[in-house]
C-alpha atoms as a PDB file:
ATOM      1  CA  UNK A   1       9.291 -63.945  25.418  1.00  0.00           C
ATOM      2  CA  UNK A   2      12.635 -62.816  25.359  1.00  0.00           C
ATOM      3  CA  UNK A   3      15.509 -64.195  27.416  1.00  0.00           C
ATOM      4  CA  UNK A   4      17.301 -61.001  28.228  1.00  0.00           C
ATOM      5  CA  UNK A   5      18.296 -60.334  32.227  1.00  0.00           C
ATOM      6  CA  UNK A   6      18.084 -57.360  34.482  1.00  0.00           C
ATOM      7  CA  UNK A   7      21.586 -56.337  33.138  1.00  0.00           C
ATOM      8  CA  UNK A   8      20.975 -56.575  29.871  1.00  0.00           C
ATOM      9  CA  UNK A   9      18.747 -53.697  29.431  1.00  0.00           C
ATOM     10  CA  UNK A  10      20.346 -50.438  29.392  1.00  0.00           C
ATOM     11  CA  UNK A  11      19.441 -47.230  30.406  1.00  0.00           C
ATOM     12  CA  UNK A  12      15.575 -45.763  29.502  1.00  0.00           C
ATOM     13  CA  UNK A  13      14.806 -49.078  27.769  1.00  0.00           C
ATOM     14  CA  UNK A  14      11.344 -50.828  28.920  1.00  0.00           C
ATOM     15  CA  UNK A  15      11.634 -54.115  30.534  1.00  0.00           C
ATOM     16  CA  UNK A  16       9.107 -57.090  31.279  1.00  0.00           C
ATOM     17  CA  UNK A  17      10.814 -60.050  32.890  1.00  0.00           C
ATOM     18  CA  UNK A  18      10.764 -62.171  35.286  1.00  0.00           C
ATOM     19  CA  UNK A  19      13.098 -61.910  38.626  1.00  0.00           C
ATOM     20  CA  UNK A  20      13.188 -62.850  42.089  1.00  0.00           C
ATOM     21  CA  UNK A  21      12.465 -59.725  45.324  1.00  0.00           C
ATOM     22  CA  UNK A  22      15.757 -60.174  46.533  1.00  0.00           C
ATOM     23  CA  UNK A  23      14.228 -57.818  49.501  1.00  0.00           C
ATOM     24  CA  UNK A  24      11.160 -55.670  50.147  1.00  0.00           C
ATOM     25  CA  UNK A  25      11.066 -53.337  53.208  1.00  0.00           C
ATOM     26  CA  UNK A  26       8.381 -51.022  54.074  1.00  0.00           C
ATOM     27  CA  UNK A  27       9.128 -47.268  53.690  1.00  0.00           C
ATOM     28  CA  UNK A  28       6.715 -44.461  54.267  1.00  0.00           C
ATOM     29  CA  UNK A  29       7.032 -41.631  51.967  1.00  0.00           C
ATOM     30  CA  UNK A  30       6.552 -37.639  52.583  1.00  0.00           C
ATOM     31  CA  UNK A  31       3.037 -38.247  51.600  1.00  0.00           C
ATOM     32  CA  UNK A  32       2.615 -40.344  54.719  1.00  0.00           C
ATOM     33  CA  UNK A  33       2.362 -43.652  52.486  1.00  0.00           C
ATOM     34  CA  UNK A  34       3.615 -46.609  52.505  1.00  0.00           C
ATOM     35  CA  UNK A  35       6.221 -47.757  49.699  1.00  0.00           C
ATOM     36  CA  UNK A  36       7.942 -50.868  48.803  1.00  0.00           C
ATOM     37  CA  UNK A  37      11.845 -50.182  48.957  1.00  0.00           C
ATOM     38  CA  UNK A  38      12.931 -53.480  46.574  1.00  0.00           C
ATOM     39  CA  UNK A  39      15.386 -55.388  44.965  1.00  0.00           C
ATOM     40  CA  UNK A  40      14.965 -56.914  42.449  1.00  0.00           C
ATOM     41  CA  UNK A  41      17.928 -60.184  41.882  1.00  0.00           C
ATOM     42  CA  UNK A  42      18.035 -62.708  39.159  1.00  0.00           C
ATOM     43  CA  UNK A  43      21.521 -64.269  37.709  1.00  0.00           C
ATOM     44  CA  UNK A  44      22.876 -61.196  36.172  1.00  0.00           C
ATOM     45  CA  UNK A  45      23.239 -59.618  39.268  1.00  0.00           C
ATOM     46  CA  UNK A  46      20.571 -57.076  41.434  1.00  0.00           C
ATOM     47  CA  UNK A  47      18.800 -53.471  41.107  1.00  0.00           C
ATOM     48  CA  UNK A  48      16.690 -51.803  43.153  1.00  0.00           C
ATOM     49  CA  UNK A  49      13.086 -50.045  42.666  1.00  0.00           C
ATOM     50  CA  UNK A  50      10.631 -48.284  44.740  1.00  0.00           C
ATOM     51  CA  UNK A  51       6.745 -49.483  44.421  1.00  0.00           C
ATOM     52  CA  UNK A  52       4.929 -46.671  45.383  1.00  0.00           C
ATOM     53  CA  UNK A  53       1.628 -46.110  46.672  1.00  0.00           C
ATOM     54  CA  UNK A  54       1.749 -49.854  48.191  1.00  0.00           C
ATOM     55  CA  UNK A  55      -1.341 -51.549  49.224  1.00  0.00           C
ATOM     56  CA  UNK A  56      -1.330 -53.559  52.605  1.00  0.00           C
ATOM     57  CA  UNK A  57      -2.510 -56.553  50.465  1.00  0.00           C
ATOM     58  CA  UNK A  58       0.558 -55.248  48.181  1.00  0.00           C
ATOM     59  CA  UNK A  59       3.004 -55.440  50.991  1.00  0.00           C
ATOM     60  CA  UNK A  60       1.842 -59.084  51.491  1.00  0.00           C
ATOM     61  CA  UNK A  61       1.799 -60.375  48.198  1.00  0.00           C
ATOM     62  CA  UNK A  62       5.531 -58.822  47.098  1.00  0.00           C
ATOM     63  CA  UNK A  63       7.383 -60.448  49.673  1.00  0.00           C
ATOM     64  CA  UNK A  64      11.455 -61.155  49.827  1.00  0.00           C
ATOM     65  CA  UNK A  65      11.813 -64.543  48.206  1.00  0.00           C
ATOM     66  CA  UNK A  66       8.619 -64.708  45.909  1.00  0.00           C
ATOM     67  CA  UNK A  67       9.140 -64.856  41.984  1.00  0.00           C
ATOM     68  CA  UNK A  68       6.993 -62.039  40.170  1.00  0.00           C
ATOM     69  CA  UNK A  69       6.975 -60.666  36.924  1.00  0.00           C
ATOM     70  CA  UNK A  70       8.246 -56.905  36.595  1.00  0.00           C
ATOM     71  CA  UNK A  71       7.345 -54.731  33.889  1.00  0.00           C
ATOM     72  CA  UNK A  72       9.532 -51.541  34.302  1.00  0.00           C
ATOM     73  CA  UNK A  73      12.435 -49.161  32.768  1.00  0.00           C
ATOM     74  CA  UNK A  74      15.971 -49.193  33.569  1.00  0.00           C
ATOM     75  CA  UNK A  75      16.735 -45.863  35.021  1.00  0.00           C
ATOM     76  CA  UNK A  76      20.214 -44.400  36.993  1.00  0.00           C
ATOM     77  CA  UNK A  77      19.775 -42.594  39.637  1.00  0.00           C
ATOM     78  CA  UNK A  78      22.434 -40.881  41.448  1.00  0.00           C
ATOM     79  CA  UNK A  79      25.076 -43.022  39.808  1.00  0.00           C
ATOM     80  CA  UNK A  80      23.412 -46.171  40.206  1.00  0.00           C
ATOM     81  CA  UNK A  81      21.199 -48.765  38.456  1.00  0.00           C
ATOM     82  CA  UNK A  82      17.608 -48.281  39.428  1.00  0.00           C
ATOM     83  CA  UNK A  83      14.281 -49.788  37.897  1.00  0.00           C
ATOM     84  CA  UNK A  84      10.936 -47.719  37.446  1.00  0.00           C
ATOM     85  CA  UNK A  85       8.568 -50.203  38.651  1.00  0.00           C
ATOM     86  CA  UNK A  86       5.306 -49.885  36.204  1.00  0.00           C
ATOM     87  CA  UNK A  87       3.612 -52.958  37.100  1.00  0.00           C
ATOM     88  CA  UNK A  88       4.901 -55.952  39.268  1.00  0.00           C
ATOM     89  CA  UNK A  89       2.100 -58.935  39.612  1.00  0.00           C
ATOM     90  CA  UNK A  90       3.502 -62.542  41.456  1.00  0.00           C
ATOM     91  CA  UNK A  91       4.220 -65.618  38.628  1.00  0.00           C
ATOM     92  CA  UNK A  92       1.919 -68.391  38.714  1.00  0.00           C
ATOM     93  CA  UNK A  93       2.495 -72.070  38.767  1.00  0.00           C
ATOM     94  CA  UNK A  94       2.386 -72.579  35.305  1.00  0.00           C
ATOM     95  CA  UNK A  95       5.325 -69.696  34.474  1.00  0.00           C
ATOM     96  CA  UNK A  96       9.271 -70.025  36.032  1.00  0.00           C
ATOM     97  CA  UNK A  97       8.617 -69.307  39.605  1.00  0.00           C
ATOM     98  CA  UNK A  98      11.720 -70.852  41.254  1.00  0.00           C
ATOM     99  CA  UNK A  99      13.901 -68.540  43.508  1.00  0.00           C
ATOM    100  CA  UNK A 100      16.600 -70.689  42.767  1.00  0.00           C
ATOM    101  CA  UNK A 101      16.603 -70.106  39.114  1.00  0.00           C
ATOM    102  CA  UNK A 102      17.471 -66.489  39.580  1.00  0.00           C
ATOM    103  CA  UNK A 103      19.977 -66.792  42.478  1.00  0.00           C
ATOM    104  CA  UNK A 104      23.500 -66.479  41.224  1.00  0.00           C
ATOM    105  CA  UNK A 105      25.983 -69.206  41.740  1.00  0.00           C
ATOM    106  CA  UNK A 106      29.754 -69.629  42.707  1.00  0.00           C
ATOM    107  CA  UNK A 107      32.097 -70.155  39.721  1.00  0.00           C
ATOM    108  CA  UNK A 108      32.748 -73.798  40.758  1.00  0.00           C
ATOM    109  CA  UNK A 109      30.481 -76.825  41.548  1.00  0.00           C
ATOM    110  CA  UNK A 110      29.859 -77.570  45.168  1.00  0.00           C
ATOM    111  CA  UNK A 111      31.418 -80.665  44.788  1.00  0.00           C
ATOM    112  CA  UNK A 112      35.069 -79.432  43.532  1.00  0.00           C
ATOM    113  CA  UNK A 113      34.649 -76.852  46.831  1.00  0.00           C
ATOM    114  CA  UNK A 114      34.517 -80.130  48.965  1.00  0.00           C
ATOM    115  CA  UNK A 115      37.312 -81.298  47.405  1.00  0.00           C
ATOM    116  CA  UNK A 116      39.542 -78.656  47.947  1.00  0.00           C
ATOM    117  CA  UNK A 117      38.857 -77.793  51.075  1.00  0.00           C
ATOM    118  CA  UNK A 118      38.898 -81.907  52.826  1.00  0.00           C
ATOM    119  CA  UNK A 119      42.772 -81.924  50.735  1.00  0.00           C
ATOM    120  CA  UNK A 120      43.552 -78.695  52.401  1.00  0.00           C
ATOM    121  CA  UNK A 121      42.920 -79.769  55.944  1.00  0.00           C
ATOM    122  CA  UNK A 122      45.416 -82.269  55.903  1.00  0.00           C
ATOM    123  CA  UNK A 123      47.644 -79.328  56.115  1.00  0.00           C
ATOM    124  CA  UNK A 124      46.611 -78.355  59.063  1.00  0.00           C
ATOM    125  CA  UNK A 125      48.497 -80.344  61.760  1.00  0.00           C
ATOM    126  CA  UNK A 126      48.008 -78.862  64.824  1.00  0.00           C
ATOM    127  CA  UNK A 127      45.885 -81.586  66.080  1.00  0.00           C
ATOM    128  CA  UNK A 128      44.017 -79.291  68.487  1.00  0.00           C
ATOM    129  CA  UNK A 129      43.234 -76.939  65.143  1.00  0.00           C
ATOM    130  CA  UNK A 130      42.594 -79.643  63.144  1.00  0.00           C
ATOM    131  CA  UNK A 131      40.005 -81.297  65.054  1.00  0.00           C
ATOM    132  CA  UNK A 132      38.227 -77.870  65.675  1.00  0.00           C
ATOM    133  CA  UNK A 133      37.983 -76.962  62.038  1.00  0.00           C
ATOM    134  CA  UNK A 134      36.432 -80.538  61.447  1.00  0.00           C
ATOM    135  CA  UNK A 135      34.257 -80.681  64.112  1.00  0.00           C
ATOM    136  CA  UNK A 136      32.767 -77.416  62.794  1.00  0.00           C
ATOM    137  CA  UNK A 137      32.697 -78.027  59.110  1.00  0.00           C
ATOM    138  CA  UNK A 138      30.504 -80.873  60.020  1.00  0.00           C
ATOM    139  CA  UNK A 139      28.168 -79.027  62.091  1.00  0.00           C
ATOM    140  CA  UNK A 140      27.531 -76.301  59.890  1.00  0.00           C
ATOM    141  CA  UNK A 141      28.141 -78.357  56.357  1.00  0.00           C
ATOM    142  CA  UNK A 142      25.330 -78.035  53.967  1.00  0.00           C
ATOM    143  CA  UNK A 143      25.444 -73.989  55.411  1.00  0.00           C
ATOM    144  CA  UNK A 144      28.958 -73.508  54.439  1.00  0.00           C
ATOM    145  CA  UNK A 145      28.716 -74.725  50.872  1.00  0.00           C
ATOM    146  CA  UNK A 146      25.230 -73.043  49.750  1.00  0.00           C
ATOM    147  CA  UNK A 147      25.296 -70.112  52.129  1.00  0.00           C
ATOM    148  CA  UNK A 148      26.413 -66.741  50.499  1.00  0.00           C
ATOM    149  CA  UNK A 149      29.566 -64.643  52.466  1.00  0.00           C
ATOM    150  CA  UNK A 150      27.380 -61.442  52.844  1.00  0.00           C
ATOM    151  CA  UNK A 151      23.870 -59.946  51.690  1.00  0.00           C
ATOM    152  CA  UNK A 152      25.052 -57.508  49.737  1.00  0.00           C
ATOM    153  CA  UNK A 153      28.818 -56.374  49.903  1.00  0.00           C
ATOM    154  CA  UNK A 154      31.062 -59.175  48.263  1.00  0.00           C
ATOM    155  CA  UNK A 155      30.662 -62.942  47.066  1.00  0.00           C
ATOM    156  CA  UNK A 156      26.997 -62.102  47.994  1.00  0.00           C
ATOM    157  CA  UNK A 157      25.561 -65.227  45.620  1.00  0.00           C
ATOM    158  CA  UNK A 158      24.821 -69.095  46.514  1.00  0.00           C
ATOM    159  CA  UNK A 159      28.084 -71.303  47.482  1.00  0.00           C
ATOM    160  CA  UNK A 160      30.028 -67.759  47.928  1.00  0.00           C
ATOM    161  CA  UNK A 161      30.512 -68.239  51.830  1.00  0.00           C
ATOM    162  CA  UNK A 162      32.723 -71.164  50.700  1.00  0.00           C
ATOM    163  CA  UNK A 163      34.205 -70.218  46.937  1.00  0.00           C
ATOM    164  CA  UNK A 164      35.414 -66.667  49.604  1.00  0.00           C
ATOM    165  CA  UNK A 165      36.910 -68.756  52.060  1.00  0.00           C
ATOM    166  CA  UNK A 166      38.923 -71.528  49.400  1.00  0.00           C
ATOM    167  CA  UNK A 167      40.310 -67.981  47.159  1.00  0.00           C
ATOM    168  CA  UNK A 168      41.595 -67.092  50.858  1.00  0.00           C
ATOM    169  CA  UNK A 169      42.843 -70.604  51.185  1.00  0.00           C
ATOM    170  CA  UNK A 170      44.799 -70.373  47.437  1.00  0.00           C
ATOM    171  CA  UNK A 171      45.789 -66.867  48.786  1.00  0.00           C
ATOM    172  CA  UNK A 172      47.395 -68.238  52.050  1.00  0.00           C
ATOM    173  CA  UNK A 173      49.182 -71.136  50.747  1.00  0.00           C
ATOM    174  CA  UNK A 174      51.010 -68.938  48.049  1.00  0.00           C
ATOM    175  CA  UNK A 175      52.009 -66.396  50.977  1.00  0.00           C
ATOM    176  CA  UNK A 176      52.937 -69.025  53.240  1.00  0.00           C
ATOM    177  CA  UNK A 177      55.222 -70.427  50.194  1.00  0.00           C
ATOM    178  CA  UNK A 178      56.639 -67.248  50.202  1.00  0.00           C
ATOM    179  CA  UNK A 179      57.312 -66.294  54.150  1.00  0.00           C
ATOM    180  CA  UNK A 180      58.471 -69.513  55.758  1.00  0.00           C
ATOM    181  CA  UNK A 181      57.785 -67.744  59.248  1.00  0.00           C
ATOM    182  CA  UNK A 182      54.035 -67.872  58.912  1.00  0.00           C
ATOM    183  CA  UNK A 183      52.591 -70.700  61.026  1.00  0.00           C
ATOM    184  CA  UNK A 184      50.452 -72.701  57.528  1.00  0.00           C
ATOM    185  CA  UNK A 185      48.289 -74.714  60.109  1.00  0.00           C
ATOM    186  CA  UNK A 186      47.409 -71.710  62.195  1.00  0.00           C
ATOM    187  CA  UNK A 187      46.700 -69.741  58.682  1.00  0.00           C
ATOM    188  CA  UNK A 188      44.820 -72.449  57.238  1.00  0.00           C
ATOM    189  CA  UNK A 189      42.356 -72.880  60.065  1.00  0.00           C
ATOM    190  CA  UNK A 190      41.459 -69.536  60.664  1.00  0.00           C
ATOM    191  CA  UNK A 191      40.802 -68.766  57.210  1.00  0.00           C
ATOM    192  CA  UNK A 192      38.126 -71.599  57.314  1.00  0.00           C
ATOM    193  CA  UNK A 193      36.692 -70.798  60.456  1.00  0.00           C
ATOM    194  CA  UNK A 194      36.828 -66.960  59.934  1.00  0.00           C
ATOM    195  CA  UNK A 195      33.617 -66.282  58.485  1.00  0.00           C
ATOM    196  CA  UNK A 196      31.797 -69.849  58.981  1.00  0.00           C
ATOM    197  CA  UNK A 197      29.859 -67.927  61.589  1.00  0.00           C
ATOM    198  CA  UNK A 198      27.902 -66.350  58.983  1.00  0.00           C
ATOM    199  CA  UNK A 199      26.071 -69.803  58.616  1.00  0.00           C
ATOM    200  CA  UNK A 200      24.612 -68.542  62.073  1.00  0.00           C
ATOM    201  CA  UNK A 201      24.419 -65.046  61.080  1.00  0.00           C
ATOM    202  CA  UNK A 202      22.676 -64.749  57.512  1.00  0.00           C
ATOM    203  CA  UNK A 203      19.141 -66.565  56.548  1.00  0.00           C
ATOM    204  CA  UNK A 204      20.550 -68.392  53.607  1.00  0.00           C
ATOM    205  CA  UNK A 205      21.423 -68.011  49.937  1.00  0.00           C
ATOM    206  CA  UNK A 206      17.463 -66.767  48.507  1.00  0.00           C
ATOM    207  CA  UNK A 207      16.972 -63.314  49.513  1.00  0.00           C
ATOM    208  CA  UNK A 208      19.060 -63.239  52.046  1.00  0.00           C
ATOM    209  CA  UNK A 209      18.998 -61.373  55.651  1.00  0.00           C
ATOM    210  CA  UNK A 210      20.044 -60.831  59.027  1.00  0.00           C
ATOM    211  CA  UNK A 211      19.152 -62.967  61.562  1.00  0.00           C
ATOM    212  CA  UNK A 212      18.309 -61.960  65.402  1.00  0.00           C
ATOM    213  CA  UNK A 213      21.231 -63.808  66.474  1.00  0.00           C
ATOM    214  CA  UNK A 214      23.028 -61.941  63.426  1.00  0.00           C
ATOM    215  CA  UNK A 215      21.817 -58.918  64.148  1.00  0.00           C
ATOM    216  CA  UNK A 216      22.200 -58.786  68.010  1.00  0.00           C
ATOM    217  CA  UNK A 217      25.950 -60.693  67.815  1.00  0.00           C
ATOM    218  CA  UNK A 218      27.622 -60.377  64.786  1.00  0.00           C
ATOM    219  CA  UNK A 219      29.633 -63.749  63.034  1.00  0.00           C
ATOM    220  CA  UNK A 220      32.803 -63.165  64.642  1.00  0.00           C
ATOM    221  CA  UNK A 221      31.210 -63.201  68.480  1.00  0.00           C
ATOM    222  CA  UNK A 222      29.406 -66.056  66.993  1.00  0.00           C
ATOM    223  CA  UNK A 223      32.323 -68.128  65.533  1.00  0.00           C
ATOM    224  CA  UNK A 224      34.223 -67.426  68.784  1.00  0.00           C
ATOM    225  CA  UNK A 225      31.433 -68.940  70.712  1.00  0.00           C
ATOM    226  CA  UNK A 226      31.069 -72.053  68.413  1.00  0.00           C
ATOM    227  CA  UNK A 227      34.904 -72.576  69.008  1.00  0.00           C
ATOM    228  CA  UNK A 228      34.628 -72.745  73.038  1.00  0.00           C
ATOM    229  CA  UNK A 229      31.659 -75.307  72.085  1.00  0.00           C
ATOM    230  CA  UNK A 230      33.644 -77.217  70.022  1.00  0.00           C
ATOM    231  CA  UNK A 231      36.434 -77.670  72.629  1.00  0.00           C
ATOM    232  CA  UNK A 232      34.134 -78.355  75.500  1.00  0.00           C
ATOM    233  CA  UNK A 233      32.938 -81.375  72.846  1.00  0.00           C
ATOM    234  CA  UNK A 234      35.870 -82.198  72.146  1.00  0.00           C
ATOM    235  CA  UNK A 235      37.814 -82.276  75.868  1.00  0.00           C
ATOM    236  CA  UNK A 236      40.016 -79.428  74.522  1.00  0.00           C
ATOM    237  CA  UNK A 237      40.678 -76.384  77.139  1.00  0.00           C
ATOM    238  CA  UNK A 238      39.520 -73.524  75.877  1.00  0.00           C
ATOM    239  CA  UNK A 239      41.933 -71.203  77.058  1.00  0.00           C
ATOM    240  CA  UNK A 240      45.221 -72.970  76.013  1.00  0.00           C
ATOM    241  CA  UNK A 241      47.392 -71.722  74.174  1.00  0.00           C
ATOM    242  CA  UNK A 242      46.481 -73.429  70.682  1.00  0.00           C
ATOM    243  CA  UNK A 243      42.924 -72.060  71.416  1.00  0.00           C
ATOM    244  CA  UNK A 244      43.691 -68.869  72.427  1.00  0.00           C
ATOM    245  CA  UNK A 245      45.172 -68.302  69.036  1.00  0.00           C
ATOM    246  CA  UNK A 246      42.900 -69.549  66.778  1.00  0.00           C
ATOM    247  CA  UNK A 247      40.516 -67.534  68.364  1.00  0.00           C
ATOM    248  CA  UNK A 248      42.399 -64.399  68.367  1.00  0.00           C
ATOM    249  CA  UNK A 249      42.420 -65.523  64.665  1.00  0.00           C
ATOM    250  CA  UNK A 250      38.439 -65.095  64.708  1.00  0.00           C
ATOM    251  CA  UNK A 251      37.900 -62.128  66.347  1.00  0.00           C
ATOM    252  CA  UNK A 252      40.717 -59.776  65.011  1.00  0.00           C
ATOM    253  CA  UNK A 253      39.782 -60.559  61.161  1.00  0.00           C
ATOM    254  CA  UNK A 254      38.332 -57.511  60.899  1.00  0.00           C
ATOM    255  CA  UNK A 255      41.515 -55.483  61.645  1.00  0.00           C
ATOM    256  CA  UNK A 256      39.943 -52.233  63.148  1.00  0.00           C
ATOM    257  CA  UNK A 257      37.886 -52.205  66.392  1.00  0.00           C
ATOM    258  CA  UNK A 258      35.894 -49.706  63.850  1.00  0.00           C
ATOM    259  CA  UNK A 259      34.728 -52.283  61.526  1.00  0.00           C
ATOM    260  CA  UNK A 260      34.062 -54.612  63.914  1.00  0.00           C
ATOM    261  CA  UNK A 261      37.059 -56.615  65.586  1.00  0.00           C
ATOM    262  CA  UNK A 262      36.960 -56.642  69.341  1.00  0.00           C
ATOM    263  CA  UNK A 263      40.865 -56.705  69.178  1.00  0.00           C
ATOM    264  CA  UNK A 264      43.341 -56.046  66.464  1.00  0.00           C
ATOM    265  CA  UNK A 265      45.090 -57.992  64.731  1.00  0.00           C
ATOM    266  CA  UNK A 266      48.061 -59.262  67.138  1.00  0.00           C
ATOM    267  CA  UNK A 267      49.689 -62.625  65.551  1.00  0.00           C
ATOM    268  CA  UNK A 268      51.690 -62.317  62.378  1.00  0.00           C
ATOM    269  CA  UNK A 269      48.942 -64.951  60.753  1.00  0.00           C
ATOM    270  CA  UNK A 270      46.327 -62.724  62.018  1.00  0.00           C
ATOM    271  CA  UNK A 271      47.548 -59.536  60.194  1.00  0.00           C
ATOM    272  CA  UNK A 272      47.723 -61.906  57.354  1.00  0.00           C
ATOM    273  CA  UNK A 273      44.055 -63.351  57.223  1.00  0.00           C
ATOM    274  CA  UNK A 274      43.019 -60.143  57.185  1.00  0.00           C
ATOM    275  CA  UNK A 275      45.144 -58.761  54.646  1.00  0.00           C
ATOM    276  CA  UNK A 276      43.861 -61.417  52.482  1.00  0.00           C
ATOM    277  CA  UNK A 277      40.193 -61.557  53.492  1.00  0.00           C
ATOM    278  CA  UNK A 278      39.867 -57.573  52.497  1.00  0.00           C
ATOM    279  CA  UNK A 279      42.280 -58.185  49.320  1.00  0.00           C
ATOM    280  CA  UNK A 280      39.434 -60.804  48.119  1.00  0.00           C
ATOM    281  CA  UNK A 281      36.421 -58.965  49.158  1.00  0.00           C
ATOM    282  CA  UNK A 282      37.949 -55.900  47.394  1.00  0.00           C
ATOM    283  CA  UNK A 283      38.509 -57.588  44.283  1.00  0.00           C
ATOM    284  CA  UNK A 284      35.178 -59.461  44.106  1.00  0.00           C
ATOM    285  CA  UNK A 285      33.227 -55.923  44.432  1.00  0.00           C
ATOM    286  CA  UNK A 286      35.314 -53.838  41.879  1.00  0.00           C
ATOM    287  CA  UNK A 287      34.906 -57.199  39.350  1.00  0.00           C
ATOM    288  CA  UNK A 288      31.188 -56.904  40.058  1.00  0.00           C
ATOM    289  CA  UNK A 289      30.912 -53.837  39.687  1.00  0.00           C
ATOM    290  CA  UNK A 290      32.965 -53.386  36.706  1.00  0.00           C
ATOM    291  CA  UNK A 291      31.179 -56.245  35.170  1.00  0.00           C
ATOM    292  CA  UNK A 292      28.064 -53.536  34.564  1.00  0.00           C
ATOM    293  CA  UNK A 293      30.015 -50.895  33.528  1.00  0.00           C
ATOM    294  CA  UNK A 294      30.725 -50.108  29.804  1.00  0.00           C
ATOM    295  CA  UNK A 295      34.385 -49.774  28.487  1.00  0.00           C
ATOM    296  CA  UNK A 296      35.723 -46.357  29.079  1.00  0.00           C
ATOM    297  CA  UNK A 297      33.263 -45.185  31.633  1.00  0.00           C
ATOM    298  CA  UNK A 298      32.723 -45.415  35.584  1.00  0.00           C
ATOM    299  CA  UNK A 299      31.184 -47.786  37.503  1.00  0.00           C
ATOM    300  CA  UNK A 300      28.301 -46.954  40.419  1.00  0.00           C
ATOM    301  CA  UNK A 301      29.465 -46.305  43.793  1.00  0.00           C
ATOM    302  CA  UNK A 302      30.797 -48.705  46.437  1.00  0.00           C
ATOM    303  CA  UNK A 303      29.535 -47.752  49.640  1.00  0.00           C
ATOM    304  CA  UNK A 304      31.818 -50.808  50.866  1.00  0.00           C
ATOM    305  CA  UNK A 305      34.879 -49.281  48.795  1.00  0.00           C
ATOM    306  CA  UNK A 306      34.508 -45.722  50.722  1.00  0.00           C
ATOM    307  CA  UNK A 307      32.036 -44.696  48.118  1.00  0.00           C
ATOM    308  CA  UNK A 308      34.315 -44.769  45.205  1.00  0.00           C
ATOM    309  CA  UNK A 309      33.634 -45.114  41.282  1.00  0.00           C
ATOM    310  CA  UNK A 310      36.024 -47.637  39.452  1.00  0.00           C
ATOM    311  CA  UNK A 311      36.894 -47.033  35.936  1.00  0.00           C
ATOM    312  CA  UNK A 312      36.833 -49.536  33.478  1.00  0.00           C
ATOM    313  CA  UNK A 313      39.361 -49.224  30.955  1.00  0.00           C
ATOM    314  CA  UNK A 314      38.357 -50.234  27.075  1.00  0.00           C
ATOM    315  CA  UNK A 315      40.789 -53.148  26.897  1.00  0.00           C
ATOM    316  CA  UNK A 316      38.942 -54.410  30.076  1.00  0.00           C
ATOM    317  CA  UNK A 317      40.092 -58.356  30.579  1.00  0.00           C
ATOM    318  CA  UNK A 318      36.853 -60.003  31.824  1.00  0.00           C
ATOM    319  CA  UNK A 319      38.993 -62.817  33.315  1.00  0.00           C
END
């Protein structure tokens, strides 16, 4: 059988592979019957299909997280990659049929990812920061270095949540080189705490989804709730000053009340961390996405990216 990936099959060629459901969600069509609305994940990245016609023993069987074995034809449609789903059936014992080997990975081992993060905390020396940041990178540990950043948007793979937050890290030690005025500790530990919430909020790294808690809160209201836990563990106040920063840290990350920040960005290291958490996530999508596209053409749609199509140049660099 041949090795080839989802992403190695172009456009009207037939395919018959094996891949993890990456997510499955009921749909009922104009026909008033229910579909399958999929995706379909393994290492070279994810595609959707639609699985029409689907049985209620169907809908049971093709679950998010189960391994099956997909014969189909890549298709575009509307821009973007889609598979025509001829025949799907689960994989057996006796054929490759574990989600983790079709989950993509961060670029670096977990264990370098400890590593650079435990050096960097040294540098934060607000105690009061310091012992926060610890206190929750032990709570939420294996989480944090396995967990992805998002479900679909950007660094959406196994050990992203942590590769996001150490290129933030890199990010705000060069900028904090640069601009003496910007408070390093204050930097550092929000842009370790600032998405750890997402350990609360997302399922985990196979087929990842929303939680209730996710769904209903959010990671920021989460992370800023873990914080007030964390000083009422530790005997820190809650509302001192030190506190009251690295919180405001949390919650403004977002930078618009639109897109999710309670408050806006009012600390210089705020406006920062968010500067640098959007310049990351906005590289990591276009790279994707330009990482499927072929040399002097455009890539599919960002939704994230306010729907744009990124061209990829035929000198492309693919480092």
């Amino acid at each position: 059988m041949e090795n080839k990936k989802l992403f190695d099959y172009v456009v009207d060629e037939t395919l018959n592979i094996f891949v993890l459901i990456k997510s499955a969600e009921v749909r009922v069509a104009k026909n008033g019957k229910d579909f399958l609305s999929m995706v379909f994940e393994d290492r070279s990245g994810d595609i959707s299909g639609k699985f029409w016609d689907a049985s209620s023993k169907d809908i049971q069987n093709f679950e998010a997280g189960k391994v099956i074995f997909l014969n189909g034809k890549r298709e575009n449609y509307k821009g973007s990659p889609q598979i025509k789903i001829l025949g799907i059936r689960l994989a057996t014992e006796t054929e490759p049929n574990n989600p983790n080997l079709y989950t993509k990975k961060a670029p670096m081992s977990e264990a370098d990812m400890r590593e650079e993060v435990s050096k960097l905390l040294f540098d934060i020396t607000n105690p009061n920061w310091n012992r926060v940041v610890r206190y929750l990178l032990q709570k939420y540990d294996k989480q944090f270095y396995t967990y992805p950043a998002a479900k679909t948007n950007h660094h959406a793979f196994q050990g992203g949540l942590a590769y996001h937050t150490i290129s933030i890290l890199r990010l705000a030690k060069q900028v904090s080189n640069q601009y003496p005025q910007i408070d390093r500790s204050l930097l550092y530990a929000g842009s370790i705490l600032h998405d750890l919430g997402k350990t609360v909020e997302l399922s985990g790294p196979v087929s990842t989804t929303y939680t209730v808690e996710g769904n209903l809160l959010g990671h920021i209201v989460i992370m800023d709730g873990e914080i007030v836990k964390a000083c009422q563990e530790l005997k820190i106040s809650d509302s001192s000053e030190d506190i009251l920063l690295l919180r405001h840290m949390i919650v403004s990350h977002h930078g618009l009340k639109e897109y999710g920040s309670p408050i806006e960005p009012l600390l210089l290291e705020a406006v920062v961390l968010h500067a640098l958490d959007d310049l990351d996530a906005s590289i990591q999508m276009v790279t994707g996405a330009l990482d499927h596209t072929k040399g002097g053409t455009f890539s599919e749609r960002l939704f994230a990216m306010n729907g744009r199509n990124f061209y990829k140049r035929l000198d492309h660099k693919t480092e």
